[in-house]
N, C-alpha and C. Protein backbone atom coordinates (compact mmCIF):
# COMPACT_ATOMS: atom_id res chain seq x y z
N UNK A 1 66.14 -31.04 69.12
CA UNK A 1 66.32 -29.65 68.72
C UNK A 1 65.31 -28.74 69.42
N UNK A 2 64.31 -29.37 69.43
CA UNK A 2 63.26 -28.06 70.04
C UNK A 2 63.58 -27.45 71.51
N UNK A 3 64.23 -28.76 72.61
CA UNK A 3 64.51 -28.66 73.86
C UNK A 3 66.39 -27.72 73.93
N UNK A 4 66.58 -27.47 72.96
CA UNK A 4 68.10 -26.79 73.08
C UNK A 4 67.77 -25.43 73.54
N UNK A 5 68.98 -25.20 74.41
CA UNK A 5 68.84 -24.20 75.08
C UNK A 5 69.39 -22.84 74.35
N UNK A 6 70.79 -23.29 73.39
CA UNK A 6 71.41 -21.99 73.22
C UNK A 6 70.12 -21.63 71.98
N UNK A 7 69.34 -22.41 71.29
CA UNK A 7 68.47 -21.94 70.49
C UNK A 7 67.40 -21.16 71.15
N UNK A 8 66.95 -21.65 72.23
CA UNK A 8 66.11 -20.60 72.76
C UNK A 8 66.72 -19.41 72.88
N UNK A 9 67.78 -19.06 73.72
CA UNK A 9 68.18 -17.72 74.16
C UNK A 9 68.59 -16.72 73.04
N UNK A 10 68.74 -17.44 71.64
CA UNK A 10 69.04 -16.79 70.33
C UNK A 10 68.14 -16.71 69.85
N UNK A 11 66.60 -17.37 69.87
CA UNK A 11 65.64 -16.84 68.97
C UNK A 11 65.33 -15.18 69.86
N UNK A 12 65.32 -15.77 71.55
CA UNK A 12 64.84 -14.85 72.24
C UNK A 12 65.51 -13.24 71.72
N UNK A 13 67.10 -13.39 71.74
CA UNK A 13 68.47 -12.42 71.02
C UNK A 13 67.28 -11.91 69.92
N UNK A 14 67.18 -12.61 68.88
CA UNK A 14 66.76 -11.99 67.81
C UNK A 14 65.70 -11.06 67.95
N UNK A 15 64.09 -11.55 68.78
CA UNK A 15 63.04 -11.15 68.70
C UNK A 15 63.13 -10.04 69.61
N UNK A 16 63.92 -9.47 71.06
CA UNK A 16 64.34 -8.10 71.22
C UNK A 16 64.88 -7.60 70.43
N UNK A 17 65.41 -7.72 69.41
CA UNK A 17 66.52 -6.97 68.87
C UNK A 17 65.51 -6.33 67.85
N UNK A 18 65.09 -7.05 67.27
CA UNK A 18 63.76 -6.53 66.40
C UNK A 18 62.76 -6.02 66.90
N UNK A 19 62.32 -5.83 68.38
CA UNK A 19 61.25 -5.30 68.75
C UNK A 19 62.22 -3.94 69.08
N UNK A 20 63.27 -4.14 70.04
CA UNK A 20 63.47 -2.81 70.39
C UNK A 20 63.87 -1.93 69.37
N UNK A 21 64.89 -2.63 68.18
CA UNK A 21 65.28 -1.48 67.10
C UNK A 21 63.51 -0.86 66.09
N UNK A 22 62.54 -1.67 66.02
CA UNK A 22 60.64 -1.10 66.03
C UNK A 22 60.80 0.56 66.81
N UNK A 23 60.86 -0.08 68.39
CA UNK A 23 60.55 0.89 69.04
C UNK A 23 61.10 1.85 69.01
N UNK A 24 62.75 1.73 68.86
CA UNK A 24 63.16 2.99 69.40
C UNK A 24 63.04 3.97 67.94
N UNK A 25 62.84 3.76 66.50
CA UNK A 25 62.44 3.96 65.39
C UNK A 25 61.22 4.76 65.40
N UNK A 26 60.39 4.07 66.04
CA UNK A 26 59.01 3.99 65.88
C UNK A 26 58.18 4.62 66.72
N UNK A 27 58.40 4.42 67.77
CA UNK A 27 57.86 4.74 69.63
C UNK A 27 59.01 5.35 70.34
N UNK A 28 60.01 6.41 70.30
CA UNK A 28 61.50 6.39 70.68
C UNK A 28 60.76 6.48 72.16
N UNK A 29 59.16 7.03 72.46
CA UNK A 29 59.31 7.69 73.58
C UNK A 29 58.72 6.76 75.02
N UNK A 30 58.46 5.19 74.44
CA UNK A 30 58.41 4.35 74.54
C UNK A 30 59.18 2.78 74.81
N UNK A 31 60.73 3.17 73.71
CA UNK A 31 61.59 2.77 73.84
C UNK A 31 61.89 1.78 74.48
N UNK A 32 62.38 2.57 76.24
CA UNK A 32 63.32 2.25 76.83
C UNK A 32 62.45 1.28 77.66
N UNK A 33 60.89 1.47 77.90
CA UNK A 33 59.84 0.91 78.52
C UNK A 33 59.91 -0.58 78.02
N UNK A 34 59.78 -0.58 77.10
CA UNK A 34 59.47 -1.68 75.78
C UNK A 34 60.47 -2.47 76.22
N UNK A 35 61.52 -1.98 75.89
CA UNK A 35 63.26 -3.60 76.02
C UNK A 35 63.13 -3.53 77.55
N UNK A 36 63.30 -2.77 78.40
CA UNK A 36 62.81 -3.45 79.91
C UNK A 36 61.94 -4.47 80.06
N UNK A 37 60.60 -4.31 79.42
CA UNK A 37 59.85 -5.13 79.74
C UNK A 37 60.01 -6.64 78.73
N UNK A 38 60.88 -6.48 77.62
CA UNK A 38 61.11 -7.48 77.06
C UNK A 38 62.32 -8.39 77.69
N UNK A 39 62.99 -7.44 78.22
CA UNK A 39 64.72 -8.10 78.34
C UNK A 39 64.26 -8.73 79.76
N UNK A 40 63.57 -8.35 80.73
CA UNK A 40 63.39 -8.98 81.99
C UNK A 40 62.16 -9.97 81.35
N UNK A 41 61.04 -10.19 81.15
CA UNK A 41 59.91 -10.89 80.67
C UNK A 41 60.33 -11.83 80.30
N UNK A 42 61.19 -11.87 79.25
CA UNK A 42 61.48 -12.98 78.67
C UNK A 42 62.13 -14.20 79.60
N UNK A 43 63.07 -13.83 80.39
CA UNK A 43 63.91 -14.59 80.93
C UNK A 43 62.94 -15.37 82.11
N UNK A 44 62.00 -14.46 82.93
CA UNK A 44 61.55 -14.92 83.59
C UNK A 44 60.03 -15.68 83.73
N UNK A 45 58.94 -14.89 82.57
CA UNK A 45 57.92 -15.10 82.19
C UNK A 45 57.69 -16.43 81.51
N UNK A 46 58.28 -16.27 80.23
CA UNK A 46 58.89 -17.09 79.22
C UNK A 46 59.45 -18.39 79.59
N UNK A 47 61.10 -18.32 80.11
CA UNK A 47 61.80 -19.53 80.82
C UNK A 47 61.84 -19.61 82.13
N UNK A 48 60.58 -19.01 82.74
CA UNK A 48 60.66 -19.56 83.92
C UNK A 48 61.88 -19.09 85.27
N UNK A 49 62.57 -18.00 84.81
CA UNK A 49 63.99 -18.34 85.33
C UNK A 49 63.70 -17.29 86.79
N UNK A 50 64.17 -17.99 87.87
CA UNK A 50 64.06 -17.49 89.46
C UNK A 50 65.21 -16.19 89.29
N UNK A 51 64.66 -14.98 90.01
CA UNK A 51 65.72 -13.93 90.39
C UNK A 51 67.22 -14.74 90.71
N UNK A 52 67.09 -15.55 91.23
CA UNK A 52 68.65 -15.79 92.08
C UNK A 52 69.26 -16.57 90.81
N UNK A 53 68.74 -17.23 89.67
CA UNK A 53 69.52 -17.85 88.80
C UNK A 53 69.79 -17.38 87.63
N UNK A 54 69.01 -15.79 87.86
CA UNK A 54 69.38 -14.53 87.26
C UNK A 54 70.66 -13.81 87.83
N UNK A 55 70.96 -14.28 88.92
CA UNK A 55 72.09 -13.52 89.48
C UNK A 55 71.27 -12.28 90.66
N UNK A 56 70.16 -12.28 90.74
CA UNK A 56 69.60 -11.39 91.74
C UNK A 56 69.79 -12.19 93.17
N UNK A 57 71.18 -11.84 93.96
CA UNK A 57 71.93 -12.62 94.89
C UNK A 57 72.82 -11.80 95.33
N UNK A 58 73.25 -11.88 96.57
CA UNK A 58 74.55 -11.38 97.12
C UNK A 58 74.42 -9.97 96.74
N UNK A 59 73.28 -8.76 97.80
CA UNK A 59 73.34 -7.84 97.19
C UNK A 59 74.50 -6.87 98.00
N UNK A 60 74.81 -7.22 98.60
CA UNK A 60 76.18 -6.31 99.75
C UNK A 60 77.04 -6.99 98.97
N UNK A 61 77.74 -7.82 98.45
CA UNK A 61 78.99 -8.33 97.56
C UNK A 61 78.60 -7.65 96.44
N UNK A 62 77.42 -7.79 95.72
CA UNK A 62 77.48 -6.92 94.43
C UNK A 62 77.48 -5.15 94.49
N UNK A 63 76.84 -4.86 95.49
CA UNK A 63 76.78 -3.46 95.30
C UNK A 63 78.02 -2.64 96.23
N UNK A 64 78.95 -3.35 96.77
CA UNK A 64 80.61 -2.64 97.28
C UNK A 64 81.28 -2.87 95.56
N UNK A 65 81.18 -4.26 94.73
CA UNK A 65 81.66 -4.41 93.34
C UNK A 65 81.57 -3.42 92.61
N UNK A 66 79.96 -3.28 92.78
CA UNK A 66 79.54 -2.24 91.33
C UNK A 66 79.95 -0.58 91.64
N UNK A 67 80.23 -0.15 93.18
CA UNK A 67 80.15 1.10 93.90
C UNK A 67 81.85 1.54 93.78
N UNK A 68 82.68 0.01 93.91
CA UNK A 68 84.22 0.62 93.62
C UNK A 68 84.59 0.27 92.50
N UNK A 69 84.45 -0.40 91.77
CA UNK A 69 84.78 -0.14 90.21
C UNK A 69 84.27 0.93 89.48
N UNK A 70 82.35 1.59 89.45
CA UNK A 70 82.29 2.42 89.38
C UNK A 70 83.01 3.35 89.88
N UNK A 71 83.24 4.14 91.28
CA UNK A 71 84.13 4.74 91.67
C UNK A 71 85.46 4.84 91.06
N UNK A 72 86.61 4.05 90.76
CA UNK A 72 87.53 3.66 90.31
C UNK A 72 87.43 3.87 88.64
N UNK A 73 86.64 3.72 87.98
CA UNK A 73 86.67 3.46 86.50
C UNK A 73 86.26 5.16 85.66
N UNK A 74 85.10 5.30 86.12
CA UNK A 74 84.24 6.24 85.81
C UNK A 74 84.77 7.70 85.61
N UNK A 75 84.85 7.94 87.01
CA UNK A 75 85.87 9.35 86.83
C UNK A 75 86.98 9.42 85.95
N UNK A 76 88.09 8.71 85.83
CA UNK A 76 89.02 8.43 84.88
C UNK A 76 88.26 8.55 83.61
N UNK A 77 87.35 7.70 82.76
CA UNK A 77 86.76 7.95 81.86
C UNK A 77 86.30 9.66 81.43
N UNK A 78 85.37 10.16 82.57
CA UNK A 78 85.44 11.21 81.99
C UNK A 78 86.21 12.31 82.10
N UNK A 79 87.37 11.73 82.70
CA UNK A 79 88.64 13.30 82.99
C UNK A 79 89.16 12.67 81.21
N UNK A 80 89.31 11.66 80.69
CA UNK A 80 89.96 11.65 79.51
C UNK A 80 88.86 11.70 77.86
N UNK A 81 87.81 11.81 78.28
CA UNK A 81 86.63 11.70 77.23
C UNK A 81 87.38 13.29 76.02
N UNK A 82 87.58 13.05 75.13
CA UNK A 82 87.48 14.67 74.19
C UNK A 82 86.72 15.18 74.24
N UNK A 83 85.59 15.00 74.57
CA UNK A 83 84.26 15.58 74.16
C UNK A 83 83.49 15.49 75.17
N UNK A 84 83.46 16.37 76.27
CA UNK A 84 82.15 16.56 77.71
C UNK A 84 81.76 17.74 77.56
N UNK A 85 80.51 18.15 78.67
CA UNK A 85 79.87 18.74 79.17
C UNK A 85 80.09 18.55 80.71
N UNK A 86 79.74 20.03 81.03
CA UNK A 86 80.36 20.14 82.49
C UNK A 86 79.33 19.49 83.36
N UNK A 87 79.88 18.66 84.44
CA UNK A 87 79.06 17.25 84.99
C UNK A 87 78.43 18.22 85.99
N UNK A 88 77.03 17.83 86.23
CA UNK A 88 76.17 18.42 86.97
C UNK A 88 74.75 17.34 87.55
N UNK A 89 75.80 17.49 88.88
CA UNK A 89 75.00 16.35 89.80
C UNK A 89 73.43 16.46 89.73
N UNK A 90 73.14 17.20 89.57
CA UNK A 90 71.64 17.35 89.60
C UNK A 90 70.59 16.98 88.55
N UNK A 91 71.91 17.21 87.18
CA UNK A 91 71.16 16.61 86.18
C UNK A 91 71.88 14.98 86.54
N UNK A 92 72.50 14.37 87.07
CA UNK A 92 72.51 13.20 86.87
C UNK A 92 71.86 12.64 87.70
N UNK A 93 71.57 13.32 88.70
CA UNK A 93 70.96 12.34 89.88
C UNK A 93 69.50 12.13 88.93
N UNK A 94 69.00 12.84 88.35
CA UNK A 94 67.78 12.85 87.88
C UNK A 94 67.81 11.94 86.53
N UNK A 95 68.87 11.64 85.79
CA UNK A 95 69.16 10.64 85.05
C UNK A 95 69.20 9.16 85.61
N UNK A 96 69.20 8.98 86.62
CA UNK A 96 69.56 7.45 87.33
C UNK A 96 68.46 6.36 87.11
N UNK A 97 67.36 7.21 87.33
CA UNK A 97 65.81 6.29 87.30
C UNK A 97 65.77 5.80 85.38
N UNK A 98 66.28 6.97 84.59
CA UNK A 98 66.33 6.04 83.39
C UNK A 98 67.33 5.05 83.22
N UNK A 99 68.33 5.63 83.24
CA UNK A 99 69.71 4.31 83.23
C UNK A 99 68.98 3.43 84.24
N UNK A 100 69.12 3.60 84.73
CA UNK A 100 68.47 2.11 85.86
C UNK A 100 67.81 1.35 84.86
N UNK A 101 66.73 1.76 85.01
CA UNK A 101 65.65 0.65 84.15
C UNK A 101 66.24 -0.18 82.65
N UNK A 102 67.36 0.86 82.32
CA UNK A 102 68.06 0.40 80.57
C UNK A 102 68.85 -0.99 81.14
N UNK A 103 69.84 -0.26 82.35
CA UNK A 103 70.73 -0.95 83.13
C UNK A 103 69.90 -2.31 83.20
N UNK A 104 68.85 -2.23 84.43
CA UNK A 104 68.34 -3.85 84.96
C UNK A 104 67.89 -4.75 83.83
N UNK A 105 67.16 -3.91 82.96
CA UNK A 105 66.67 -5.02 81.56
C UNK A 105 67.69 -5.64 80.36
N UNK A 106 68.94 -4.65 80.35
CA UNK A 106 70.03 -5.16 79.61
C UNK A 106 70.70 -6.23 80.49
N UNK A 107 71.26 -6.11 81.64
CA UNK A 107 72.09 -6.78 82.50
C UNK A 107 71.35 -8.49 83.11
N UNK A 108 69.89 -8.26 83.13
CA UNK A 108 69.07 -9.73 82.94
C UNK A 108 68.93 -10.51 82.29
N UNK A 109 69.05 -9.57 80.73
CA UNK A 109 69.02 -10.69 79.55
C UNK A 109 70.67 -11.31 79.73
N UNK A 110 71.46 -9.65 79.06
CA UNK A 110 72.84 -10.10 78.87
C UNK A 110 73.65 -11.01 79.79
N UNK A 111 73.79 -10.94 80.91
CA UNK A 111 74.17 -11.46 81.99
C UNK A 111 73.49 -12.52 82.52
N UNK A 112 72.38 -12.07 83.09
CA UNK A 112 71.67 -13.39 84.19
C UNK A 112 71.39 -14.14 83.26
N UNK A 113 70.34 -14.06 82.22
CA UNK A 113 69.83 -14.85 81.62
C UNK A 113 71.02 -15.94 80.69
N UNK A 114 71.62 -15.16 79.96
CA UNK A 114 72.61 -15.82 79.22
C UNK A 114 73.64 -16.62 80.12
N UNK A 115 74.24 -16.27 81.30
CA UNK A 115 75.14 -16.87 81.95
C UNK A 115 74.25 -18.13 82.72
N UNK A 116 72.73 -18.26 82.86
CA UNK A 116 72.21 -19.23 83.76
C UNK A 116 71.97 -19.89 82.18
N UNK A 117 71.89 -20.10 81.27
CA UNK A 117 71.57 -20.84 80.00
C UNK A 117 73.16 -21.27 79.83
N UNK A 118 73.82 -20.60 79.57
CA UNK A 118 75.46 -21.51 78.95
C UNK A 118 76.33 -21.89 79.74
N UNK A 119 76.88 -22.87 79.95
CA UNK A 119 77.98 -23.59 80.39
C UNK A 119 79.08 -22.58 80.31
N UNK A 120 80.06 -21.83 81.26
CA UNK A 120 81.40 -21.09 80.84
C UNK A 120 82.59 -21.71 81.30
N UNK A 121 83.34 -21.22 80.79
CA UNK A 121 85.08 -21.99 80.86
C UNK A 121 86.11 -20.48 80.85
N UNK A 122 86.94 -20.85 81.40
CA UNK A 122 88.15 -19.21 81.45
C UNK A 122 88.76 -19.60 80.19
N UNK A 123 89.01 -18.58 79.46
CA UNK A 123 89.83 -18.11 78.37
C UNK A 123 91.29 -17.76 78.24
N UNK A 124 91.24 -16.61 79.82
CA UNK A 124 91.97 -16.24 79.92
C UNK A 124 91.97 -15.94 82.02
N UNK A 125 92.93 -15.36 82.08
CA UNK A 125 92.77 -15.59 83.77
C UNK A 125 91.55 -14.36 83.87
N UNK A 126 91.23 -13.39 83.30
CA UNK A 126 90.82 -12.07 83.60
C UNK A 126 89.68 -12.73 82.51
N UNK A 127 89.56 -13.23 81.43
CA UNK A 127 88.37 -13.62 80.48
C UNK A 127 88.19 -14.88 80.67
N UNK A 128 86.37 -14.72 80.49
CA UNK A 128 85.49 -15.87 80.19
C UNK A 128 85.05 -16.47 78.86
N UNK A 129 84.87 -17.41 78.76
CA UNK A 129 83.77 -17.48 77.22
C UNK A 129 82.71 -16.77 77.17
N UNK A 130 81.59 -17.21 78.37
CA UNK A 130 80.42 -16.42 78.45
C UNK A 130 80.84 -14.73 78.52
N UNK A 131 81.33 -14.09 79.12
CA UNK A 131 82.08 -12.59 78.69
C UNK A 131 82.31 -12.47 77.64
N UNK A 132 82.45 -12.78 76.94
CA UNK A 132 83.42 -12.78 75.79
C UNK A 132 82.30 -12.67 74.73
N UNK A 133 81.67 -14.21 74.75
CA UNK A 133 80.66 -13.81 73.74
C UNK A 133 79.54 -13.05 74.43
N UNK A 134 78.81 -12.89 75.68
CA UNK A 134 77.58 -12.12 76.06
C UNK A 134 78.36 -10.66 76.01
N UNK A 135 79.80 -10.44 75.36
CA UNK A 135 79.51 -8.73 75.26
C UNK A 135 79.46 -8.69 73.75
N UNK A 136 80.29 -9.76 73.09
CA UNK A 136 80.14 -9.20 71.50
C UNK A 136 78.57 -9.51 71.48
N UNK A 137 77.62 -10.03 71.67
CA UNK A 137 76.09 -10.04 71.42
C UNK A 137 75.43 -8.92 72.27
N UNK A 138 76.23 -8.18 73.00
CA UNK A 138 75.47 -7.01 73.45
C UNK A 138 76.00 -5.88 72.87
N UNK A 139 77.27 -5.77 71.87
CA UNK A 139 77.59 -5.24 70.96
C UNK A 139 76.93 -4.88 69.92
N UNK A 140 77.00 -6.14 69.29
CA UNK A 140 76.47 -6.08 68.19
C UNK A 140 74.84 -6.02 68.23
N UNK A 141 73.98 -6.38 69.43
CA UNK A 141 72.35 -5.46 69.40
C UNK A 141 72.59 -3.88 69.68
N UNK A 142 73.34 -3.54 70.36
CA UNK A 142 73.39 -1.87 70.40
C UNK A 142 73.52 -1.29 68.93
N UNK A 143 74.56 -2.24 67.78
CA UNK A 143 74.71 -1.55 66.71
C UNK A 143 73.38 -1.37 65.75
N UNK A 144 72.23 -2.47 65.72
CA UNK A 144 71.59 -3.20 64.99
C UNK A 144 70.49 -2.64 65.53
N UNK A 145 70.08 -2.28 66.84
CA UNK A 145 69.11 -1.38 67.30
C UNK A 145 68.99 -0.16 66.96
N UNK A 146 70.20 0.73 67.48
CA UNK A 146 70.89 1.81 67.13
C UNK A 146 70.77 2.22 65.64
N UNK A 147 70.90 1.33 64.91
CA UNK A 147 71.34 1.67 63.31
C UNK A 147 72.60 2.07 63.20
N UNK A 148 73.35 1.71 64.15
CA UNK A 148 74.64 2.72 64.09
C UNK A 148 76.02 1.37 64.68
N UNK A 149 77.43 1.55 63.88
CA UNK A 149 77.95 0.79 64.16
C UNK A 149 78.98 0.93 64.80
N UNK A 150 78.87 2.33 64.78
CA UNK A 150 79.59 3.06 66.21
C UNK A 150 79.38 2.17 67.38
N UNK A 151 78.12 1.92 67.61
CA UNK A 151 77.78 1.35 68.97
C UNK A 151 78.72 0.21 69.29
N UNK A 152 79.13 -0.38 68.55
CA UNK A 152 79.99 -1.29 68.70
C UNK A 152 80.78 -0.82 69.92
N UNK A 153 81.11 0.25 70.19
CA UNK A 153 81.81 0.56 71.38
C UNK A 153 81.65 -0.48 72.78
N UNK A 154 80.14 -0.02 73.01
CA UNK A 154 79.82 -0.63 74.09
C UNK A 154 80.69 -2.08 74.46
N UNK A 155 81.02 -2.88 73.89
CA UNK A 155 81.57 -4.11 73.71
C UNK A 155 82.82 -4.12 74.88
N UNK A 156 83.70 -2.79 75.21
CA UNK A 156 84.38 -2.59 76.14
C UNK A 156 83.92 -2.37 77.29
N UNK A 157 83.22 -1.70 77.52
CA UNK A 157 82.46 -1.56 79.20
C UNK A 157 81.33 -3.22 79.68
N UNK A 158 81.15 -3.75 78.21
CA UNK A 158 80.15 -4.73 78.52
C UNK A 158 81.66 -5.75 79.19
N UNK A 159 82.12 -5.71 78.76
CA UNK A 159 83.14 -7.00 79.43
C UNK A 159 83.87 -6.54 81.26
N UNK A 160 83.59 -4.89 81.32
CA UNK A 160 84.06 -4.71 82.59
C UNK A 160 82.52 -5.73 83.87
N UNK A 161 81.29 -5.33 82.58
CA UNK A 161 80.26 -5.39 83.97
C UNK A 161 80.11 -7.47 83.56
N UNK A 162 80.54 -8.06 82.62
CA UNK A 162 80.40 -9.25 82.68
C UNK A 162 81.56 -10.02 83.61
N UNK A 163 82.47 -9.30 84.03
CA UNK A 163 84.02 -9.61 84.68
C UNK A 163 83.14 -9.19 86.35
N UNK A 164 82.46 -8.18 86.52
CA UNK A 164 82.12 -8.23 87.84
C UNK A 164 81.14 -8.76 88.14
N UNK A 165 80.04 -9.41 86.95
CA UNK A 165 79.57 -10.19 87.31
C UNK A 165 79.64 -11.67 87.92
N UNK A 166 80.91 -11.94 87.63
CA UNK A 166 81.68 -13.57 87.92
C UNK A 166 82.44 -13.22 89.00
N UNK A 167 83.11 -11.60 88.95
CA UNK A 167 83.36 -11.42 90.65
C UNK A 167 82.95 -11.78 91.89
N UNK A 168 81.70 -10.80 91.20
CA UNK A 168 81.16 -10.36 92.26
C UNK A 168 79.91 -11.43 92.45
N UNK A 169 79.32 -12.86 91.64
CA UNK A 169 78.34 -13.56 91.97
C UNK A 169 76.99 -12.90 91.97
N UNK A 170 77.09 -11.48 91.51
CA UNK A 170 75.57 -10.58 91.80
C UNK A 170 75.40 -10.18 90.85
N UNK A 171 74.30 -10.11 90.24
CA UNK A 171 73.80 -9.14 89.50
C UNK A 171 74.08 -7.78 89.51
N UNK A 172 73.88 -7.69 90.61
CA UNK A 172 73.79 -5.85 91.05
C UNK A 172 74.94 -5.13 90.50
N UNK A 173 76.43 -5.64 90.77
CA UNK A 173 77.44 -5.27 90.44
C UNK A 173 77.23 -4.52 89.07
N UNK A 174 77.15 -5.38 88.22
CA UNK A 174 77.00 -4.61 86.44
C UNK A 174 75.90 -4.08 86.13
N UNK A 175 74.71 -4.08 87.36
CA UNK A 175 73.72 -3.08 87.11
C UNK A 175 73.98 -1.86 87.56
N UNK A 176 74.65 -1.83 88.81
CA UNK A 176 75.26 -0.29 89.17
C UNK A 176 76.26 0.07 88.07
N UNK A 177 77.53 -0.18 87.56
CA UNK A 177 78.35 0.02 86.96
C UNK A 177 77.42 0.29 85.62
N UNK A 178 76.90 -0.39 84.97
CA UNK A 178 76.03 0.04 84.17
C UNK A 178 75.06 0.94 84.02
N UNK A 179 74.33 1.35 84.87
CA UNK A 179 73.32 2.37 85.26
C UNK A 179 74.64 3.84 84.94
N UNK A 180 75.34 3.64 85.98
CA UNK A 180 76.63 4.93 86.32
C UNK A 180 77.36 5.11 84.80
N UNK A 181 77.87 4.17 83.90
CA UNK A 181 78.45 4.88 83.25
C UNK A 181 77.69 5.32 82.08
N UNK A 182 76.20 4.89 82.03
CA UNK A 182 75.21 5.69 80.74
C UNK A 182 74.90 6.93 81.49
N UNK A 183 74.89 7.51 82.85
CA UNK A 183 74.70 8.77 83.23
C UNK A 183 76.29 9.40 82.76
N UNK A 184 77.53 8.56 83.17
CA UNK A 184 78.46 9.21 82.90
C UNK A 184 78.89 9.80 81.64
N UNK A 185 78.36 8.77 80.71
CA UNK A 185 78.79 8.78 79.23
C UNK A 185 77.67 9.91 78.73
N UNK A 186 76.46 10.38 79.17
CA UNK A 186 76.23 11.81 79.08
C UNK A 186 76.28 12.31 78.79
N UNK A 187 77.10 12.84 79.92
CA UNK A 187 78.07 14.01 79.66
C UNK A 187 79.49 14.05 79.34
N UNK A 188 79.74 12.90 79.11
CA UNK A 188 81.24 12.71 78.45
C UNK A 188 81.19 11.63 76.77
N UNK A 189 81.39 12.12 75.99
CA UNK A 189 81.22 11.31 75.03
C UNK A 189 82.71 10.89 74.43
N UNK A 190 82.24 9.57 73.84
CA UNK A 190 83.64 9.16 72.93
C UNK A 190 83.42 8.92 71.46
């Protein structure tokens, strides 16, 4: 028992989930600093785990992935959102450096880390197991952090960037796509 793996990556699940829902409570202005440095730390500090078995690999395959699905997905999203604000490149370009950092520390745990710890199998031709469950557990910490069970949303975009992660073999892919649609979602809300 002590040497099991899915127990490690679930105590690990738990003890962000409880530090970041602290922070963002507690320290909001601190936050986003805090689960970066937890969600990457852990995986690599902790278990040891190399960039490349994080998925930090194939960065020209991941970043054409993450650049045309973003492209492709995004805009659509916010031409149909009920609820925007008029998009203004300038405030987003200046949004990127935060999404980024939310982006790389979510997408290491959720993704690299979890997909180099579990064994996956297809579900479906388009679904994985590991997809499947690494978005309902990135679901359900957005709700539980958040305080809010709205967040549950996320659970749909997490399965676009866990699908290009098995695409695309890169990390990068669902860190761009990820980074892009918390600037997008912005200014477009659902």
């Amino acid at each position: 028992m002590l040497n099991c793996k899915s127990c490690s990556y679930f105590k690990s699940y738990f003890a962000v989930i409880l530090a970041a829902a602290i922070s963002v409570r507690f320290y909001p202005q601190y936050s986003s600093l805090i689960t970066l440095l937890l969600l990457t730390g852990i995986p690599i500090v902790v278990f040891k785990k190399s960039p490349e078995e994080l998925g930090l690999k194939e960065f020209k395959r991941g970043f054409l992935w993450g650049a045309f699905f973003s492209l492709l997905i995004l805009p659509l999203f916010y031409l149909i959102a009920p609820e925007k604000s008029p998009f203004q490149i300038s405030q987003a370009v200046s949004l990127i450096p935060y999404y980024l950092g939310i982006a790389v520390g979510e997408e290491v745990f959720f993704r690299g880390f979890f997909y180099s710890t579990f064994e996956n199998e297809s579900l479906f031709s388009f679904l994985t197991k590991n997809n499947l469950v690494s978005s309902t557990l990135f679901a359900v910490a957005h709700a539980l952090v958040y305080y809010n069970p709205e967040m549950f949303k996320v659970f749909f975009p997490s399965l676009v960037m866990g699908f290009l992660f098995e695409r695309s073999g890169s990390l990068l892919a669902p860190i761009i796509f990820h980074c892009l649609s918390d600037v997008v979602y912005h200014f477009a809300r659902v």
